[in-house]
N, C-alpha and C. Protein backbone atom coordinates (compact mmCIF):
# COMPACT_ATOMS: atom_id res chain seq x y z
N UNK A 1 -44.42 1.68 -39.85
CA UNK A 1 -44.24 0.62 -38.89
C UNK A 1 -44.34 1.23 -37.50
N UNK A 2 -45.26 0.66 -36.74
CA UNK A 2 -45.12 1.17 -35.61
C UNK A 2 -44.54 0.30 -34.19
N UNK A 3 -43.59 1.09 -33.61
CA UNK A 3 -43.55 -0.18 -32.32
C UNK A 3 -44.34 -0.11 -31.06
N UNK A 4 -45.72 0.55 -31.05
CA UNK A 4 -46.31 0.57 -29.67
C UNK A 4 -47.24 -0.55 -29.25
N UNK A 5 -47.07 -1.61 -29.90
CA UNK A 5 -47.68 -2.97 -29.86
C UNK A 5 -46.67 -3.88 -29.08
N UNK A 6 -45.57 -3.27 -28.81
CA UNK A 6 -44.40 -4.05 -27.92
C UNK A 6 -44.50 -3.65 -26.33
N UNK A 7 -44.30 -4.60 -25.75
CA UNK A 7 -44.86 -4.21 -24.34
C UNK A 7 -43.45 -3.55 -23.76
N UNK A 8 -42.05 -3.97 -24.46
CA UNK A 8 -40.97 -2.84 -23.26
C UNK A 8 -40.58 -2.25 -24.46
N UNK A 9 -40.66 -2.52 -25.47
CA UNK A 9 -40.38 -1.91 -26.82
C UNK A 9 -38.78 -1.86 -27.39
N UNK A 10 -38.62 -1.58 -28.78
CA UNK A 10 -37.25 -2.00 -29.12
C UNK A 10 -36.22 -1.02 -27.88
N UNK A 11 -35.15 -1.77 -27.82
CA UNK A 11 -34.19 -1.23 -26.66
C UNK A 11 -32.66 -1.77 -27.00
N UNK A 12 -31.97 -0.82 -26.50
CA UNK A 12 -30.48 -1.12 -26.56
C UNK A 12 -29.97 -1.84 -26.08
N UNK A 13 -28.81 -3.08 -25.46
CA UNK A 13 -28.09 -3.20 -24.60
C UNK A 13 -26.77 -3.40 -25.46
N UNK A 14 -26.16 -3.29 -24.13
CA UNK A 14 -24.18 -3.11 -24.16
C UNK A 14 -23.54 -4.10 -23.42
N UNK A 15 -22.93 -4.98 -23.48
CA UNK A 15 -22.20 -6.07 -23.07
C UNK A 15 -20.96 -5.46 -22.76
N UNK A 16 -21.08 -5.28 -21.53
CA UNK A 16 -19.98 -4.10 -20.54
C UNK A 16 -18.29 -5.11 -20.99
N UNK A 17 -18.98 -6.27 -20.89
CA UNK A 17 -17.49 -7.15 -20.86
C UNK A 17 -16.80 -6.88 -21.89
N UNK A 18 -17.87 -6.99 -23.05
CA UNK A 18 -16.90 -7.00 -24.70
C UNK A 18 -16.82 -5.30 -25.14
N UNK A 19 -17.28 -4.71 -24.15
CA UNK A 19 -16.87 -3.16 -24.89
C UNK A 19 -15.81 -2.73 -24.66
N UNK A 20 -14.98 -2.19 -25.54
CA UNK A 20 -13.18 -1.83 -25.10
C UNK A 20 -13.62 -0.43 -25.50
N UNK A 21 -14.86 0.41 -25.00
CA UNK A 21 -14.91 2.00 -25.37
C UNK A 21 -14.12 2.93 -26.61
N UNK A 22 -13.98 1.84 -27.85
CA UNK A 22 -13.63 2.58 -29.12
C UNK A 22 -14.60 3.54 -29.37
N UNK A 23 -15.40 3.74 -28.81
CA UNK A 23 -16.23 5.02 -29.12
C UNK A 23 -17.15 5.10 -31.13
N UNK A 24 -16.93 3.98 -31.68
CA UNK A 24 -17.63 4.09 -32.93
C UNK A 24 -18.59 4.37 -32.76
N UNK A 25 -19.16 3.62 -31.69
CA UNK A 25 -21.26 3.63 -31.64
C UNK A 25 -21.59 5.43 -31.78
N UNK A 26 -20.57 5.86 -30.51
CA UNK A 26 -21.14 7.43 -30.51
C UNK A 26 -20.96 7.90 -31.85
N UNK A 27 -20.10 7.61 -32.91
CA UNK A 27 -19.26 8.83 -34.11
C UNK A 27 -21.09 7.78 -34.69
N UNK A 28 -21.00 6.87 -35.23
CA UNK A 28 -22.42 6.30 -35.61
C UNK A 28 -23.78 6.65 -35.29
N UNK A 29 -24.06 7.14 -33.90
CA UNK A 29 -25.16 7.84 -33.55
C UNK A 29 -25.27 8.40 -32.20
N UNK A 30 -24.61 9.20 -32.65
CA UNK A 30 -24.06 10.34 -31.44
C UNK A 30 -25.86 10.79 -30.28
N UNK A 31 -26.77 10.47 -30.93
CA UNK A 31 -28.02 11.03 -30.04
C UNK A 31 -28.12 9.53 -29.19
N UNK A 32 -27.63 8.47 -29.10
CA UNK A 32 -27.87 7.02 -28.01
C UNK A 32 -26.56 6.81 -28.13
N UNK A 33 -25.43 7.14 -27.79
CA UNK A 33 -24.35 6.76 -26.84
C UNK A 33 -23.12 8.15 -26.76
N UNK A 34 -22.71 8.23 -25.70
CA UNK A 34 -21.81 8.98 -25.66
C UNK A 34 -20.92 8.37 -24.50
N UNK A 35 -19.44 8.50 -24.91
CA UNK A 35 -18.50 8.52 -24.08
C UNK A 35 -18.03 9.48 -23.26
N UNK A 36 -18.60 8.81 -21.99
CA UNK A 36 -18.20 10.40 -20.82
C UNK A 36 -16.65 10.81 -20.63
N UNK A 37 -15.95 11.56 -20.29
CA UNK A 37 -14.87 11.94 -19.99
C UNK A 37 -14.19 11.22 -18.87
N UNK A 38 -15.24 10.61 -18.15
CA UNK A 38 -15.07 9.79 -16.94
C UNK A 38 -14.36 8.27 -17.49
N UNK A 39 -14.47 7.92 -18.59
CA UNK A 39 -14.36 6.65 -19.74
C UNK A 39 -15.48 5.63 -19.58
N UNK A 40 -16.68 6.25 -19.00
CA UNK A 40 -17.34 5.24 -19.06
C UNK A 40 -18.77 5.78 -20.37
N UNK A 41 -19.42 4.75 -20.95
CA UNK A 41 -20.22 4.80 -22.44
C UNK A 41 -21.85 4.54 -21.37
N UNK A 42 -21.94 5.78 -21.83
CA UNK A 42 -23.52 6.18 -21.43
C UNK A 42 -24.38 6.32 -22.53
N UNK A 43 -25.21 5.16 -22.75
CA UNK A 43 -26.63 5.21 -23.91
C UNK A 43 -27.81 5.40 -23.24
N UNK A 44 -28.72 5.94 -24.27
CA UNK A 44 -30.47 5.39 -24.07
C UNK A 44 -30.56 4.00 -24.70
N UNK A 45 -31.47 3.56 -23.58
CA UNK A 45 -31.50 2.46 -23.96
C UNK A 45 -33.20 2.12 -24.39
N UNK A 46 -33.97 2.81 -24.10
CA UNK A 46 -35.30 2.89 -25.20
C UNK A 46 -35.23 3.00 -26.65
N UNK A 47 -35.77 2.94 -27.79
CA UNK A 47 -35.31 3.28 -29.04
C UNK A 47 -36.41 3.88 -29.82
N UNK A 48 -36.91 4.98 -30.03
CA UNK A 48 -37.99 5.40 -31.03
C UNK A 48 -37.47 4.72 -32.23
N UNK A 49 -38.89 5.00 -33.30
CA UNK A 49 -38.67 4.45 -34.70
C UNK A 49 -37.57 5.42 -35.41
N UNK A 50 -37.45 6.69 -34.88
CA UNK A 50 -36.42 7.85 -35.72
C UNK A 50 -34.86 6.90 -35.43
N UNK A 51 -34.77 6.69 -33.89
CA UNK A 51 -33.70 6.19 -33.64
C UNK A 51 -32.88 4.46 -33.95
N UNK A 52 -34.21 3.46 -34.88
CA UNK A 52 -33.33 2.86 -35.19
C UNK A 52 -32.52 2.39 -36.07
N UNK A 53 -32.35 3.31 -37.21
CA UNK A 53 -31.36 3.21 -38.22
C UNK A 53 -30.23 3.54 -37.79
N UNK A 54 -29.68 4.18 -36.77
CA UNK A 54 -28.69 5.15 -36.38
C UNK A 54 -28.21 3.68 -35.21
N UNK A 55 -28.89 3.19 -34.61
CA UNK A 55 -28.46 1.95 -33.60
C UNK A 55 -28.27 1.19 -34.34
N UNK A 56 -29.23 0.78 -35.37
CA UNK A 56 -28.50 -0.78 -35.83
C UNK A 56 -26.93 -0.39 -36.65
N UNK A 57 -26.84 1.12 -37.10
CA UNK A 57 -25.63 1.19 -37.71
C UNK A 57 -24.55 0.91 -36.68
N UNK A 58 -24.70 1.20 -35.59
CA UNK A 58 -23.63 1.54 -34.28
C UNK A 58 -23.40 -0.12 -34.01
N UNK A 59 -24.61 -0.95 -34.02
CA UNK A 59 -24.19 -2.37 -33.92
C UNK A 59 -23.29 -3.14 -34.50
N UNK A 60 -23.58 -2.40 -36.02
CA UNK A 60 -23.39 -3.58 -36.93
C UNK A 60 -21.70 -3.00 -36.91
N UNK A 61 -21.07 -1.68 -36.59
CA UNK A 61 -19.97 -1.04 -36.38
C UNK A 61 -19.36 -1.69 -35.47
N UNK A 62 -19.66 -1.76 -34.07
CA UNK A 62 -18.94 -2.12 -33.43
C UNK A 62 -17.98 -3.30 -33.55
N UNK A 63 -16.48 -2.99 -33.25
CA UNK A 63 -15.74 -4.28 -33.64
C UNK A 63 -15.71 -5.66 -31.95
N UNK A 64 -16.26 -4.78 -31.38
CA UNK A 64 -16.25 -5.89 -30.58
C UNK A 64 -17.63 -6.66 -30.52
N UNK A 65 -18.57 -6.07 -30.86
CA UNK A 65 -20.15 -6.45 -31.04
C UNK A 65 -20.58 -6.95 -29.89
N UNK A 66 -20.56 -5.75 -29.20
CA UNK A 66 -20.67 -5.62 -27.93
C UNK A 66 -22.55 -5.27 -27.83
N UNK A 67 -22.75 -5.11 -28.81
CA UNK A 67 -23.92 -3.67 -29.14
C UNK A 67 -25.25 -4.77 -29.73
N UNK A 68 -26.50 -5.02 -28.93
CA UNK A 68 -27.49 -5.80 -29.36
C UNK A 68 -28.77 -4.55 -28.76
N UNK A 69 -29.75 -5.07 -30.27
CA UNK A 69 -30.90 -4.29 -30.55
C UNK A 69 -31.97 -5.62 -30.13
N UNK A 70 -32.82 -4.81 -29.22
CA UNK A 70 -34.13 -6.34 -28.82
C UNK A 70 -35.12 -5.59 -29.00
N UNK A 71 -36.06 -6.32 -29.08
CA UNK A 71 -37.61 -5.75 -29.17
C UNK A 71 -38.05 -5.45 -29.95
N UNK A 72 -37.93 -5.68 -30.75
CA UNK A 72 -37.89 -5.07 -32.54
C UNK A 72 -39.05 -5.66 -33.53
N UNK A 73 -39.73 -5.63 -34.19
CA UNK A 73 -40.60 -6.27 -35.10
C UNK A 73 -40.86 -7.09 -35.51
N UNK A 74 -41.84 -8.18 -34.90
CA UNK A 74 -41.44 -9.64 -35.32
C UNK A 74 -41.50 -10.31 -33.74
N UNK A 75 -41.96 -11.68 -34.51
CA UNK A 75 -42.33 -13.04 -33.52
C UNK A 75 -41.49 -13.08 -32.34
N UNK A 76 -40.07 -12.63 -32.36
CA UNK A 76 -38.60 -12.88 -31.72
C UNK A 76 -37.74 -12.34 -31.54
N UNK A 77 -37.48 -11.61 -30.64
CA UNK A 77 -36.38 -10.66 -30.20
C UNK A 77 -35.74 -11.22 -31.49
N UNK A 78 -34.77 -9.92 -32.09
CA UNK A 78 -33.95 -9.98 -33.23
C UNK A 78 -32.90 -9.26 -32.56
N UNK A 79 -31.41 -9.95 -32.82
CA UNK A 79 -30.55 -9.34 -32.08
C UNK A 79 -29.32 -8.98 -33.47
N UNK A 80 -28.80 -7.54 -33.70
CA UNK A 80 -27.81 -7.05 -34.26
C UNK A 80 -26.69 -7.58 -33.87
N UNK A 81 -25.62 -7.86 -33.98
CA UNK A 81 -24.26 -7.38 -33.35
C UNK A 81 -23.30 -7.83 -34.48
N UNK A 82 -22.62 -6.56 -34.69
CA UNK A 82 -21.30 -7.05 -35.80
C UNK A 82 -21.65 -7.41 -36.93
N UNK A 83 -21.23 -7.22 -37.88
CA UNK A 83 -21.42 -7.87 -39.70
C UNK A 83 -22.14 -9.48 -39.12
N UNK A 84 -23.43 -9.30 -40.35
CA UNK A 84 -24.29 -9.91 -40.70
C UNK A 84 -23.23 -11.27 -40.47
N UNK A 85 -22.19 -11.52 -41.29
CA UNK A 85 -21.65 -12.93 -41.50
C UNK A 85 -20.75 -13.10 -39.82
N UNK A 86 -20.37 -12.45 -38.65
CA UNK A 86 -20.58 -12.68 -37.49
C UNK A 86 -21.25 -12.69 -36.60
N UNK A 87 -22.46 -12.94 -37.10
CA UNK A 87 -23.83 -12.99 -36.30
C UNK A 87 -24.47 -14.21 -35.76
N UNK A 88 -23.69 -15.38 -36.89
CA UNK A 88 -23.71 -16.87 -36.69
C UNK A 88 -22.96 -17.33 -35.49
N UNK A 89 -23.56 -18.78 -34.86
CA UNK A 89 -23.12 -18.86 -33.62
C UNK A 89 -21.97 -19.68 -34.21
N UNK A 90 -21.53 -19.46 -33.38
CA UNK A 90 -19.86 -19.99 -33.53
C UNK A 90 -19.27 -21.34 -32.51
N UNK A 91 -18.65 -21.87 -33.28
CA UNK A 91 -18.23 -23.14 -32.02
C UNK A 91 -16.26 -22.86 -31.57
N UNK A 92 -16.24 -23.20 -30.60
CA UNK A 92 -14.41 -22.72 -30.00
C UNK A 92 -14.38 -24.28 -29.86
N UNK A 93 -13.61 -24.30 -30.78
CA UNK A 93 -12.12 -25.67 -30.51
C UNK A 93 -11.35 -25.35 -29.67
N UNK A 94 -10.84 -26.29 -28.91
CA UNK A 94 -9.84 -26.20 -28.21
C UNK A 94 -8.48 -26.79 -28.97
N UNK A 95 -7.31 -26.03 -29.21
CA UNK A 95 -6.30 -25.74 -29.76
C UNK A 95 -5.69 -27.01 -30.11
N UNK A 96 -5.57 -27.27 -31.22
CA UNK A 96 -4.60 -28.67 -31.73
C UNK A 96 -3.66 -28.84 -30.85
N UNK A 97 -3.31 -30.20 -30.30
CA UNK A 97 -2.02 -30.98 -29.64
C UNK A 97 -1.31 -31.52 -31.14
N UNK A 98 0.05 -31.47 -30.71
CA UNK A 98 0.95 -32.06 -31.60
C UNK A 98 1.34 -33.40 -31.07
């Protein structure tokens, strides 16, 4: 499979808001993210074909699913984040009145 038919090609992003820097992504694929000493989470955000088994693992890890894979193979950006069965969009009720 090749991705050089993609014009920005598969790529990382990090949703600064939902990341609480548990650091899984790095123990998951320590060569695209590391946590600096500074506390802030520094990735590549390009992705060779070597590198995306090791990202989608770090996605599908993260408990905040903070962690989305784009550009990827196929008609439509395909986006990772969190177990397959939280991947569905979700609707927020607002809290029962008694």
């Amino acid at each position: 499979m090749s991705f050089e038919r993609f014009r920005s090609g598969p790529r990382i992003s990090v949703d600064n808001d939902r990341c609480e820097l548990y650091a899984i992504c790095q123990a998951e694929a320590p060569g695209l993210f590391e946590l600096g000493t500074d506390g802030r989470l520094r990735y590549r955000r390009r992705l060779t074909e070597r590198d995306y088994a090791a990202a989608a693992a770090a996605a599908r890890c993260c408990p905040m699913q903070a962690i989305s894979l784009r550009g990827l193979p196929g008609d439509r950006d395909i986006e990772l984040t969190g177990r397959p069965e939280d991947s569905a969009p979700r609707r927020t009720r607002p809290p029962r009145q008694r």
